[in-house]
N, C-alpha and C. Protein backbone atom coordinates (compact mmCIF):
# COMPACT_ATOMS: atom_id res chain seq x y z
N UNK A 1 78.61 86.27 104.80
CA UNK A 1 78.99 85.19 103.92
C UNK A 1 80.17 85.64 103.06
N UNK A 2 80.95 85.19 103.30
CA UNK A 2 82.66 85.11 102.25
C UNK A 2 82.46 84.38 100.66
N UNK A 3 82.92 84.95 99.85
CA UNK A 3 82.98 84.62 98.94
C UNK A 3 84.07 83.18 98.67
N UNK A 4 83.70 82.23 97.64
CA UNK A 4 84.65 80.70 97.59
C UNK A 4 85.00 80.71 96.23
N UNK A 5 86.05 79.90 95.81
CA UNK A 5 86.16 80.04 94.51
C UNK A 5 85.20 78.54 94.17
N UNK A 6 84.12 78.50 93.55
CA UNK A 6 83.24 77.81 93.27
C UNK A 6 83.97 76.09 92.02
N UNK A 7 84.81 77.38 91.37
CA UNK A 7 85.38 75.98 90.26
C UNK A 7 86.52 76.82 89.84
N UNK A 8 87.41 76.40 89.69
CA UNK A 8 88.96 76.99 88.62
C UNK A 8 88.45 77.44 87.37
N UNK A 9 88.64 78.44 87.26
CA UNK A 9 88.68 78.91 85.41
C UNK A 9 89.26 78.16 84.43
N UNK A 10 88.85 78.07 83.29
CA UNK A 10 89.77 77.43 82.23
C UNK A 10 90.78 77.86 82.19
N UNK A 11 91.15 78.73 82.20
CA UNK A 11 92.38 79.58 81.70
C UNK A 11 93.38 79.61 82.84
N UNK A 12 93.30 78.81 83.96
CA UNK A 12 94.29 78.28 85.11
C UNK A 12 94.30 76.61 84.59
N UNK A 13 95.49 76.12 84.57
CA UNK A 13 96.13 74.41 84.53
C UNK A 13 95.49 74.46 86.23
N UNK A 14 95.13 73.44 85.93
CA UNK A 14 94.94 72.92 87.13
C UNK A 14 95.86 72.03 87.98
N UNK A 15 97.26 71.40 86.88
CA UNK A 15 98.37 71.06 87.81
C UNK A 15 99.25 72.22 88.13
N UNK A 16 99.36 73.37 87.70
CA UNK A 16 100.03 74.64 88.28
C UNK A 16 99.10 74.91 89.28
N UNK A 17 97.92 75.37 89.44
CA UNK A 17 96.91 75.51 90.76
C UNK A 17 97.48 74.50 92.08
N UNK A 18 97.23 73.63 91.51
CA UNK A 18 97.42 72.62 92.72
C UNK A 18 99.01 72.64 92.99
N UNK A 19 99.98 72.81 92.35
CA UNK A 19 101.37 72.81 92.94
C UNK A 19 101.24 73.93 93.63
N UNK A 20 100.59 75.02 93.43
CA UNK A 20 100.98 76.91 93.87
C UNK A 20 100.69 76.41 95.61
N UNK A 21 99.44 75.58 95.40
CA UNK A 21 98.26 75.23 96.49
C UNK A 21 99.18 73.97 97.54
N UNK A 22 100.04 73.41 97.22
CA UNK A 22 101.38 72.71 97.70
C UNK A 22 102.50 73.69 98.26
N UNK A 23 102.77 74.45 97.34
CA UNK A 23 104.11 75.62 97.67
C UNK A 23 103.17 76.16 98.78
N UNK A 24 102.39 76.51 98.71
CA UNK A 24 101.69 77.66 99.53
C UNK A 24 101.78 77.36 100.85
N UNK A 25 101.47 75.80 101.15
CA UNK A 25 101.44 74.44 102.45
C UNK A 25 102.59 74.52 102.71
N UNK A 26 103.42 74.33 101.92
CA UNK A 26 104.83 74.66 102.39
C UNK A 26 105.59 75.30 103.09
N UNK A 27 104.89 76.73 102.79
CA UNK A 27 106.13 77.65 103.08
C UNK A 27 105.44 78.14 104.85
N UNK A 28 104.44 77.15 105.05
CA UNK A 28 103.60 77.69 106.61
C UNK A 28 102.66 77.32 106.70
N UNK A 29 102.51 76.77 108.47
CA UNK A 29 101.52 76.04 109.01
C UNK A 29 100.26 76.36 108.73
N UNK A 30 99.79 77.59 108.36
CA UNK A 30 98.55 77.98 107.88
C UNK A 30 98.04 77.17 106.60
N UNK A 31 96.88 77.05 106.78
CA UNK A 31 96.12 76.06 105.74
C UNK A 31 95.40 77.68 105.18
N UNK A 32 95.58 77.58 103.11
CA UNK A 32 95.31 78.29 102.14
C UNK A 32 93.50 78.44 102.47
N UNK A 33 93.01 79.75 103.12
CA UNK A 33 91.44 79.51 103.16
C UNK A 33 91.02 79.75 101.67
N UNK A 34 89.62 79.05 101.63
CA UNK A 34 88.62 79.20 100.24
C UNK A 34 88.51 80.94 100.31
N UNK A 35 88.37 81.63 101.12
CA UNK A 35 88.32 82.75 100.78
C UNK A 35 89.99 83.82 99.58
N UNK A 36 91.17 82.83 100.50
CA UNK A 36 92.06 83.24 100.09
C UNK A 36 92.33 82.59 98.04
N UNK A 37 92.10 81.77 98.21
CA UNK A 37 92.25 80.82 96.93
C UNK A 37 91.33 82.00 96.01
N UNK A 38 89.72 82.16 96.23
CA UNK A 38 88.99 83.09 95.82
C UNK A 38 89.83 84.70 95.30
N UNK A 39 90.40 84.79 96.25
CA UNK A 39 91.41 86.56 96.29
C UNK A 39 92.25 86.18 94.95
N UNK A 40 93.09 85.13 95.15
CA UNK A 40 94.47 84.29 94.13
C UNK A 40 93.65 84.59 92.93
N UNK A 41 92.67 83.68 92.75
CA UNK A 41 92.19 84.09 90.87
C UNK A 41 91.40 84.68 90.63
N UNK A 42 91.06 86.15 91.79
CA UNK A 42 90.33 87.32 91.45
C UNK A 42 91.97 87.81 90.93
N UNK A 43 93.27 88.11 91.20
CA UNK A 43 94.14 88.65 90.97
C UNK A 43 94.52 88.39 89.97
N UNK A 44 94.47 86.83 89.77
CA UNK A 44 95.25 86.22 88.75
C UNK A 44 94.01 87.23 87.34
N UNK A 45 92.63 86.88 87.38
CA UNK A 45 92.00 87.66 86.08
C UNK A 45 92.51 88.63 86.18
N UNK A 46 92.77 89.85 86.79
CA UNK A 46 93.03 90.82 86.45
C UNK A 46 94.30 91.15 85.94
N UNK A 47 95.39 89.95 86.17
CA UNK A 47 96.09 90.07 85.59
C UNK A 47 96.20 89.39 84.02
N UNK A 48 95.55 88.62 83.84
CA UNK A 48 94.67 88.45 82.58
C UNK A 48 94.36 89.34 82.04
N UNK A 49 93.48 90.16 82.47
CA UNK A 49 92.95 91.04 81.84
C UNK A 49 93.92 92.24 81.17
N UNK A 50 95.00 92.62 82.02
CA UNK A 50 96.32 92.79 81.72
C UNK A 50 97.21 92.77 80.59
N UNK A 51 96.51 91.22 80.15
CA UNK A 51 97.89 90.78 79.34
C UNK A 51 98.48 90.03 79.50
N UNK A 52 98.75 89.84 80.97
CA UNK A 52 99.84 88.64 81.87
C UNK A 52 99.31 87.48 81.41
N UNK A 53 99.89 86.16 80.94
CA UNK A 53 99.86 84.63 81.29
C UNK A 53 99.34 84.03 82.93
N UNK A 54 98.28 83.82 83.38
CA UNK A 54 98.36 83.34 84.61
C UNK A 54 99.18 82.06 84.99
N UNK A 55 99.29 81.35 84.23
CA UNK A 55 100.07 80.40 84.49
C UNK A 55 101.62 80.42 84.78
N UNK A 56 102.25 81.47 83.91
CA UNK A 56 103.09 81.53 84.58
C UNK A 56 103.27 82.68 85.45
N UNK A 57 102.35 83.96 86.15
CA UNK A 57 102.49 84.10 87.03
C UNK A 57 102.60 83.25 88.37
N UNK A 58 101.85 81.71 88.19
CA UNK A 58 101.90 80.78 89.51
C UNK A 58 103.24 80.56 89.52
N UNK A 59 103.97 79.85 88.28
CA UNK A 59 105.22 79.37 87.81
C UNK A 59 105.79 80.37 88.87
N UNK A 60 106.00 81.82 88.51
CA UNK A 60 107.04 82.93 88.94
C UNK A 60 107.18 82.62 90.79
N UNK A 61 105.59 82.66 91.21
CA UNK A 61 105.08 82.81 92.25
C UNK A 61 106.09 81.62 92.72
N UNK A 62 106.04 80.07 92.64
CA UNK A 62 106.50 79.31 93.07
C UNK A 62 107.90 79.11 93.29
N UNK A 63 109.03 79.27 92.06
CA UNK A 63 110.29 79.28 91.99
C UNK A 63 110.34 80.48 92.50
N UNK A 64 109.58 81.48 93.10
CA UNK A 64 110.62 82.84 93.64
C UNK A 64 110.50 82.45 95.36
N UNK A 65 109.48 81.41 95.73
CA UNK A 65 109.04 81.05 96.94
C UNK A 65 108.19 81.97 97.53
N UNK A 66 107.36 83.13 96.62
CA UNK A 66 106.39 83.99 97.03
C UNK A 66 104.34 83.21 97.62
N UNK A 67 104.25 83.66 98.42
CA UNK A 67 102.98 83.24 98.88
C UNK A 67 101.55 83.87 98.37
N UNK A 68 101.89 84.95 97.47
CA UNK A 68 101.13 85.77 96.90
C UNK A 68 101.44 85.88 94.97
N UNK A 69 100.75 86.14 94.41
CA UNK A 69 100.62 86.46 92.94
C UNK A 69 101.31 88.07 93.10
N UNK A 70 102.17 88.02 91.93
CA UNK A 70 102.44 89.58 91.57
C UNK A 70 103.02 89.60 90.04
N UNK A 71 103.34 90.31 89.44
CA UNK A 71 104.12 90.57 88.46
C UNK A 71 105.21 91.26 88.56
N UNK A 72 106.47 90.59 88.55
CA UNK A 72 107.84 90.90 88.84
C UNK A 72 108.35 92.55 88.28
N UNK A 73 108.96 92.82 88.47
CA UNK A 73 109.50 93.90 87.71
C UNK A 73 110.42 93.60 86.49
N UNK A 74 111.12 92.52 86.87
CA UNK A 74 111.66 91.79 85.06
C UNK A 74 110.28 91.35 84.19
N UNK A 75 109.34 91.36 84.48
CA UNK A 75 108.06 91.04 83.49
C UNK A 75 107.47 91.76 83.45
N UNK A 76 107.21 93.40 83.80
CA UNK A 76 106.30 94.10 83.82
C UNK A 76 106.65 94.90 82.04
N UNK A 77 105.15 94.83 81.74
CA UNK A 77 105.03 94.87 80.37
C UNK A 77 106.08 96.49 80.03
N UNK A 78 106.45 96.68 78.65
CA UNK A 78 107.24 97.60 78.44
C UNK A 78 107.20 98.25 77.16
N UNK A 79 107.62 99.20 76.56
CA UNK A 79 106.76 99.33 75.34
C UNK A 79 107.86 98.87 74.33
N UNK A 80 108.93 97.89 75.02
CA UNK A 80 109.50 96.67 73.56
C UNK A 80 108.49 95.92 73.35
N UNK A 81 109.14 95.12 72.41
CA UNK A 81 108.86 93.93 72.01
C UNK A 81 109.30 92.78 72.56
N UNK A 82 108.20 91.79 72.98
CA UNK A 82 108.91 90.70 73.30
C UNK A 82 109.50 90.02 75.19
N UNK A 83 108.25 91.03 75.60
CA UNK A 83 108.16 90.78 77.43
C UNK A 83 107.73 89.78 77.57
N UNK A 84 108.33 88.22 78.28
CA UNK A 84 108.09 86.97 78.99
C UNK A 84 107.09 87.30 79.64
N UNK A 85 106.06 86.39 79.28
CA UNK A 85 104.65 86.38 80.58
C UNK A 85 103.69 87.11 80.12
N UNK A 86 103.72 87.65 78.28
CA UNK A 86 102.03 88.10 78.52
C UNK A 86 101.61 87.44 77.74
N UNK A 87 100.16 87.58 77.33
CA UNK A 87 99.72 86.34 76.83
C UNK A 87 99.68 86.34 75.59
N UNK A 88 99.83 85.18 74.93
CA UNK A 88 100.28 85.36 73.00
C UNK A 88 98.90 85.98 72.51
N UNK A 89 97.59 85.85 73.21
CA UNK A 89 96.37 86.72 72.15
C UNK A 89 96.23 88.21 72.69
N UNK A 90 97.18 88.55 73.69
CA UNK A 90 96.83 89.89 74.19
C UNK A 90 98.36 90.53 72.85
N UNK A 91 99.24 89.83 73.37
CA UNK A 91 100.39 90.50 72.38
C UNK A 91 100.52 90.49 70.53
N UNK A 92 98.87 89.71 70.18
CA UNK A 92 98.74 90.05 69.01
C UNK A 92 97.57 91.31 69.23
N UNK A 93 96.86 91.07 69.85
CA UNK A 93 96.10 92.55 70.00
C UNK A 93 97.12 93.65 69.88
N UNK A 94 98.10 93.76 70.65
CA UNK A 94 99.23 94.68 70.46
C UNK A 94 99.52 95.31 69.25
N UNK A 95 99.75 94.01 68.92
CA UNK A 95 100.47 93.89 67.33
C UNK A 95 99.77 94.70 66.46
N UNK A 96 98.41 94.66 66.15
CA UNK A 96 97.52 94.59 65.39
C UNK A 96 97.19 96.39 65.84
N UNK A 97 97.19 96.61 66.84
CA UNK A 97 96.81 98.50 67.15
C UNK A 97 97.96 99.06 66.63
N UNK A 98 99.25 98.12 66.86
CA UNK A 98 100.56 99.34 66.13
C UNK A 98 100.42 99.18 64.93
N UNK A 99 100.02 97.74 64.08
CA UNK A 99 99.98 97.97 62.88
C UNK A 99 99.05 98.84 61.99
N UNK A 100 97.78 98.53 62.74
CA UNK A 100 96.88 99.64 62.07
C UNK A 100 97.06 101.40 62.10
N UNK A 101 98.11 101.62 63.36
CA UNK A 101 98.56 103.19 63.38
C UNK A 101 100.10 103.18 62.66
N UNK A 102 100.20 102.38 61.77
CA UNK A 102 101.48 102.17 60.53
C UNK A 102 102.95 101.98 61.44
N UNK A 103 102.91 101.05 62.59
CA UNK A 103 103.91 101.00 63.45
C UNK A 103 104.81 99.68 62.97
């Protein structure tokens, strides 16, 4: 038995899901399996978990014409300030560890 993605997370738009789930149709005759969709927002949490915005990882995913989730190398987190794509409550967590070590 394969694992399905049962319901979308809150924390995915569900009109970015469904466009990724369009681009995806797009780019090849293969139809997106429930197993694969399942893989997409096992990746996408972890990139959550991360820090990353999932939403606009789909965004990235779509305008780059990629068939897979990744985090670009222009977005991969850095120890500035001020990297596109992570998420505003992970980058106050940030905030809040440099401030408490007087940063």
């Amino acid at each position: 038995m394969t694992k399905c993605l049962e319901e979308l997370p809150e924390w995915i738009d569900e009109f970015r899901w469904d466009q990724f789930k369009i681009h995806r149709k797009a780019l090849g005759p293969k139809k997106m399996t429930d197993y694969a969709e399942y893989l997409i927002v096992e990746r996408l949490r972890k990139f959550k978990e991360e820090g990353y915005d999932p939403n606009i990882l789909l965004d990235v995913a779509i305008e780059r014409g990629w068939k897979g989730i990744f985090v670009p190398h222009d977005m991969k987190k850095t120890k500035t300030r001020g990297a596109w794509g992570l998420d505003p409550d992970h980058q106050m967590q940030i905030a809040l560890e440099e401030f408490k070590k007087g940063k």
